[in-house]
Protein backbone atom coordinates (compact mmCIF):
# COMPACT_ATOMS: atom_id res chain seq x y z
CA UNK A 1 114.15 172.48 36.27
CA UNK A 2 111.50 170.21 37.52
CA UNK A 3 109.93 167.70 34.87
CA UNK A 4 106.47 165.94 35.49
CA UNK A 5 105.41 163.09 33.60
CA UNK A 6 101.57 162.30 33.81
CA UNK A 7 99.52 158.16 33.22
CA UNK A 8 96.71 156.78 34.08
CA UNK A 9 94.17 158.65 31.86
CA UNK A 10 91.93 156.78 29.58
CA UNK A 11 88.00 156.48 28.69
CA UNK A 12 85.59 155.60 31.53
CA UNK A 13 82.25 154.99 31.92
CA UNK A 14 80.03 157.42 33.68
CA UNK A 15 80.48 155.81 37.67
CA UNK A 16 83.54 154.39 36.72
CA UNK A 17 86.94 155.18 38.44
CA UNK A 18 90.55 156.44 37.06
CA UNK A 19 93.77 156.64 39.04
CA UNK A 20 96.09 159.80 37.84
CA UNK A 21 100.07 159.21 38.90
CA UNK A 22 102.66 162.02 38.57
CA UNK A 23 105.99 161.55 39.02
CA UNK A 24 108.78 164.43 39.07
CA UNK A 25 111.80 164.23 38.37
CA UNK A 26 114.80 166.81 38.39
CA UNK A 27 115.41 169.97 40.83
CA UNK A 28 113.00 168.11 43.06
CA UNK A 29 114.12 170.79 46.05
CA UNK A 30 112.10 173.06 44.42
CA UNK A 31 109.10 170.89 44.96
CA UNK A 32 106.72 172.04 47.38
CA UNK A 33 103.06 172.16 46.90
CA UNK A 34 101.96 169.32 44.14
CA UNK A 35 98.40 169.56 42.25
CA UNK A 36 96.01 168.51 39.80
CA UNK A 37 94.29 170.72 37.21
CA UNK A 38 92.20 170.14 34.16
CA UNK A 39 91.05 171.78 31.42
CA UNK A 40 87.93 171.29 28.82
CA UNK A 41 87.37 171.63 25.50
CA UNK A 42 86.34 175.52 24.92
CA UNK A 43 86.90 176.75 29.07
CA UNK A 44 89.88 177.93 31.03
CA UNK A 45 92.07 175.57 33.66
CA UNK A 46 90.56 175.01 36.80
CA UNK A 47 92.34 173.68 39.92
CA UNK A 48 91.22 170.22 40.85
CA UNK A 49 92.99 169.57 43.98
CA UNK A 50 96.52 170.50 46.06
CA UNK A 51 98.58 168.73 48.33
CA UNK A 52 101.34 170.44 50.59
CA UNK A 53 104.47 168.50 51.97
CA UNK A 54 102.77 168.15 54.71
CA UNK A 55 99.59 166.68 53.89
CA UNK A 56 97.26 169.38 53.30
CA UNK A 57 94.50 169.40 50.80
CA UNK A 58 92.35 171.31 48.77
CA UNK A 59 89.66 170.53 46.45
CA UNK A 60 87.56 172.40 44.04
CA UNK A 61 83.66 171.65 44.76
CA UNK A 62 82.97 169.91 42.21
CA UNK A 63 84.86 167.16 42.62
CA UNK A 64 84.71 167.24 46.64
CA UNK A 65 83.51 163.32 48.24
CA UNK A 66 84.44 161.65 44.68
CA UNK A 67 88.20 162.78 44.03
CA UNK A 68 91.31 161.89 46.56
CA UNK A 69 94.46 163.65 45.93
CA UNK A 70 97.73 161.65 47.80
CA UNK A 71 101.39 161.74 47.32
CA UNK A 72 104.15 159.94 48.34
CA UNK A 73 107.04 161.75 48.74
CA UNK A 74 110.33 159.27 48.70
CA UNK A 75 108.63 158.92 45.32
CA UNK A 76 108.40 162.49 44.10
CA UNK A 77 104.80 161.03 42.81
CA UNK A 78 101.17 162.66 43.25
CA UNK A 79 98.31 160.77 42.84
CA UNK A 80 94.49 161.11 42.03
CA UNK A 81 91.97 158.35 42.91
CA UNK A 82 89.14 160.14 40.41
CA UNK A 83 85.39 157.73 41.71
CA UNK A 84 82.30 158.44 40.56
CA UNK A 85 83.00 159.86 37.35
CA UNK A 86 80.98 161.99 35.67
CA UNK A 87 80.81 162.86 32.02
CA UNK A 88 81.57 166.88 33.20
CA UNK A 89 84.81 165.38 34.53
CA UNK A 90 86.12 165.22 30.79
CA UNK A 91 88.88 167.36 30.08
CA UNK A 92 92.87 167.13 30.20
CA UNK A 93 94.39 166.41 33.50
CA UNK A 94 97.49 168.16 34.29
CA UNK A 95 99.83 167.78 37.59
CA UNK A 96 101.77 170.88 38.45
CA UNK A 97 104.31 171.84 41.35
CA UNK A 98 106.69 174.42 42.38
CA UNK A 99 108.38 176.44 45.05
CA UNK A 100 106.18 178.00 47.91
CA UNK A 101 105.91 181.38 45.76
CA UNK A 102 104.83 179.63 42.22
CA UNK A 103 103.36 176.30 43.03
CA UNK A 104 102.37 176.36 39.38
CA UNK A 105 105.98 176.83 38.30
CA UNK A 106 106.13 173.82 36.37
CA UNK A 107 103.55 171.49 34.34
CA UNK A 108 103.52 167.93 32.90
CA UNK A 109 102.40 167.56 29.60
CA UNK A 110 98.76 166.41 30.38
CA UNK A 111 96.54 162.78 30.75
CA UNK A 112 93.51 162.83 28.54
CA UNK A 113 90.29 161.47 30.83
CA UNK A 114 86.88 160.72 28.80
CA UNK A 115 83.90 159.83 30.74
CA UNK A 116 81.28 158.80 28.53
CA UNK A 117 77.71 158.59 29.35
């Protein structure tokens, strides 16, 4: 089992900027691709952004030239540098990771972020 412990959420101004940290712990072997999702109040999870091992990103549109997803890997930790906030951004911020086949294999428990207008 992997475990994933989310910080860094909070409440924002509209602008403002929030810095998400994951760090897993456990079968960390089985760690491969590490990402961000979030969910809001009434819609399904959406992807945010992934990072590979390697270095590879991905970001959903929406958050593409405001959101930086890094990780550092003697640390087992994923980050996201959230900038330019918007009130849209609202929702619950989870980090999930897994093998190559299921990189969604195993969630943290979620970060609340509130960006207020």
């Amino acid at each position: 089992q992997v475990q994933l412990v989310e910080s860094g959420g909070g409440l924002v101004q509209a602008g403002g900027s929030l810095r998400l940290s994951c760090a897993a712990s456990g079968a960390i072997f089985r760690i491969n691709t590490m990402g961000w999702y979030r969910q809001a109040p009434g819609k399904q999870r959406e992807l945010v952004a992934t990072i590979t091992s390697g270095g590879s990103t991905n970001y959903a549109d929406s958050v593409k030239g405001r959101f930086t997803i890094s990780r550092d890997n003697a640390k087992n930790t994923v980050y996201l540098q959230m900038n330019s906030l918007k009130p849209e951004d609202t929702a619950v911020y989870y980090c999930a990771t897994g093998p190559p086949w299921k990189t969604t294999a195993y969630w943290g428990q979620g970060t609340q972020v509130t960006v207020s207008s």
